[in-house]
Protein backbone atom coordinates (compact mmCIF):
# COMPACT_ATOMS: atom_id res chain seq x y z
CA UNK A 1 -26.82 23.07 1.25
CA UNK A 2 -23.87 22.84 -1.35
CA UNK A 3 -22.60 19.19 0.24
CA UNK A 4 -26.19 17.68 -0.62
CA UNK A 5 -25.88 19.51 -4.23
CA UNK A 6 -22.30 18.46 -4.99
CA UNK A 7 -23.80 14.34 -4.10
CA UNK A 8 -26.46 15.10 -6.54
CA UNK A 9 -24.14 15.30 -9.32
CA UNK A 10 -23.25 11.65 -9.11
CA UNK A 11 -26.33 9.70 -9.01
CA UNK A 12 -26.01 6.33 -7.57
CA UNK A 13 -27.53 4.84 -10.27
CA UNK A 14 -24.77 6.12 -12.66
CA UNK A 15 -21.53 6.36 -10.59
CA UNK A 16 -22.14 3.17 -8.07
CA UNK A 17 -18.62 3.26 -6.58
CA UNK A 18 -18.39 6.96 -4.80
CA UNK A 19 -14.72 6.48 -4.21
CA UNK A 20 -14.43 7.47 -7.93
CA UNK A 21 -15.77 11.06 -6.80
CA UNK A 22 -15.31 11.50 -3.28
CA UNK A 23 -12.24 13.25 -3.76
CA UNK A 24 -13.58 16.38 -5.58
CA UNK A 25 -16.58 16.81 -3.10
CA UNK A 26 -14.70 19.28 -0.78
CA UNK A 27 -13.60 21.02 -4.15
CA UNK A 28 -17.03 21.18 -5.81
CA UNK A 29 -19.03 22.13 -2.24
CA UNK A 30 -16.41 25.25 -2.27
CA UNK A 31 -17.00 26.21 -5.62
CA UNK A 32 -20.85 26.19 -5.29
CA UNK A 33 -20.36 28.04 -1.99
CA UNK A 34 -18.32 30.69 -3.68
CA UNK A 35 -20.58 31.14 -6.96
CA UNK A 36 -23.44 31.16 -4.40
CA UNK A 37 -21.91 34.17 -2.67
CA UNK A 38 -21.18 36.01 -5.66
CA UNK A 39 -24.61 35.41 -7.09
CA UNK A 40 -26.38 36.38 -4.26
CA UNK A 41 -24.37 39.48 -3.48
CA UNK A 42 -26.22 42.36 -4.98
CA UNK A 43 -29.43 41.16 -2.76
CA UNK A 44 -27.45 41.59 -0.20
CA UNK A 45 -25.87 44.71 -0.74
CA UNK A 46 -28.66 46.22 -1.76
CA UNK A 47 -30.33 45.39 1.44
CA UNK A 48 -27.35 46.84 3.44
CA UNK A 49 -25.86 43.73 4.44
CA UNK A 50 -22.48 43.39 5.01
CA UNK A 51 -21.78 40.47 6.46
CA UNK A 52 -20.91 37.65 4.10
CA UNK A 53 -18.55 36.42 1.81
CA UNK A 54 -17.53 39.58 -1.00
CA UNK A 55 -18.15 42.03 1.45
CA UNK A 56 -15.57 41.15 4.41
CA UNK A 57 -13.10 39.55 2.06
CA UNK A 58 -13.70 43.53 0.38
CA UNK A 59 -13.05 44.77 3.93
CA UNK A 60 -9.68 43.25 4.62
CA UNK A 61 -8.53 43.99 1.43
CA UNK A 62 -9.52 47.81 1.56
CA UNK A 63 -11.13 47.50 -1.84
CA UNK A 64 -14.96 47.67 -3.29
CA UNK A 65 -16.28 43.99 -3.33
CA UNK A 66 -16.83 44.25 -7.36
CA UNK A 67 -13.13 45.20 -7.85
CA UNK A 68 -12.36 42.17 -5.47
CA UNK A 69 -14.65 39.62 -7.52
CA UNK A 70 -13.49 41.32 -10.61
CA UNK A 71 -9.29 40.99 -9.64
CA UNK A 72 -9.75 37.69 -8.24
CA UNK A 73 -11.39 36.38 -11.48
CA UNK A 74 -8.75 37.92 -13.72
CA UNK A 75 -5.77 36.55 -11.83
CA UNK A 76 -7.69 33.15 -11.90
CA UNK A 77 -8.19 33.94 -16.09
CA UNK A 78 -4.46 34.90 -16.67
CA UNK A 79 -3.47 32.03 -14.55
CA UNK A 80 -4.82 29.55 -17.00
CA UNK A 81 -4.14 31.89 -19.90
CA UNK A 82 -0.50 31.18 -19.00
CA UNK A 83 -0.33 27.58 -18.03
CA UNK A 84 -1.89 26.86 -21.10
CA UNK A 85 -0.60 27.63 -24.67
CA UNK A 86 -3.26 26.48 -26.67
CA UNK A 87 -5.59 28.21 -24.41
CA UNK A 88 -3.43 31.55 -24.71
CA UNK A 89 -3.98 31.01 -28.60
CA UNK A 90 -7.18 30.88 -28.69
CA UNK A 91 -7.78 33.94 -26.28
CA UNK A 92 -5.09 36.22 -28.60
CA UNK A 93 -7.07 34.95 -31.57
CA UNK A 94 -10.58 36.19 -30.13
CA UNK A 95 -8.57 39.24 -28.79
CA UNK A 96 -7.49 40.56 -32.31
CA UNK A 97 -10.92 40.29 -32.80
CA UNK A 98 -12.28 42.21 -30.18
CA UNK A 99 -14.24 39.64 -28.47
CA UNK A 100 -12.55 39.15 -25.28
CA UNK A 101 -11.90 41.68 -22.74
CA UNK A 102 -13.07 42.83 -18.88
């Protein structure tokens, strides 16, 4: 479902030459995959399933599959919090603040 999604974002009649996009595809199918999984998670869980995406990554890693989703995320966060100083500004800023935190 997520390749026919991530064409949609590039309608022909706006972006005629796919070679400007075809690149990201692979990146932007895996990201709706992923978001996808973690949307559609508590359904799941709720109705005992336990075989997709949160809940066997959860499994290998011996952990609950919030506190993987949750870890995951923040490593992601403080990745870009450090590769970016304006971006680490702005979060200390909103920090003092009291507006961002997990």
């Amino acid at each position: 479902m997520a390749p026919g999604f991530s064409c949609a974002a590039f309608p022909l009649a706006k972006h005629p030459d796919m070679s400007t996009y075809v690149q990201a595809l692979p990146d932007i199918d895996a990201y709706l995959c992923l978001v996808n999984d973690i949307l559609s998670f508590y359904k799941e869980d709720l109705a005992g399933k336990t075989i997709n995406y949160l809940s066997v990554r959860a499994k290998v890693a011996g952990e609950h599959p919030t506190l993987v989703v949750l870890v995951r995320w923040w490593k992601k966060w403080e990745f870009c919090i450090d590769e970016s100083p304006k971006f680490s500004k702005e979060i200390a800023k909103h920090r003092r603040r009291g507006g961002v935190g997990i």
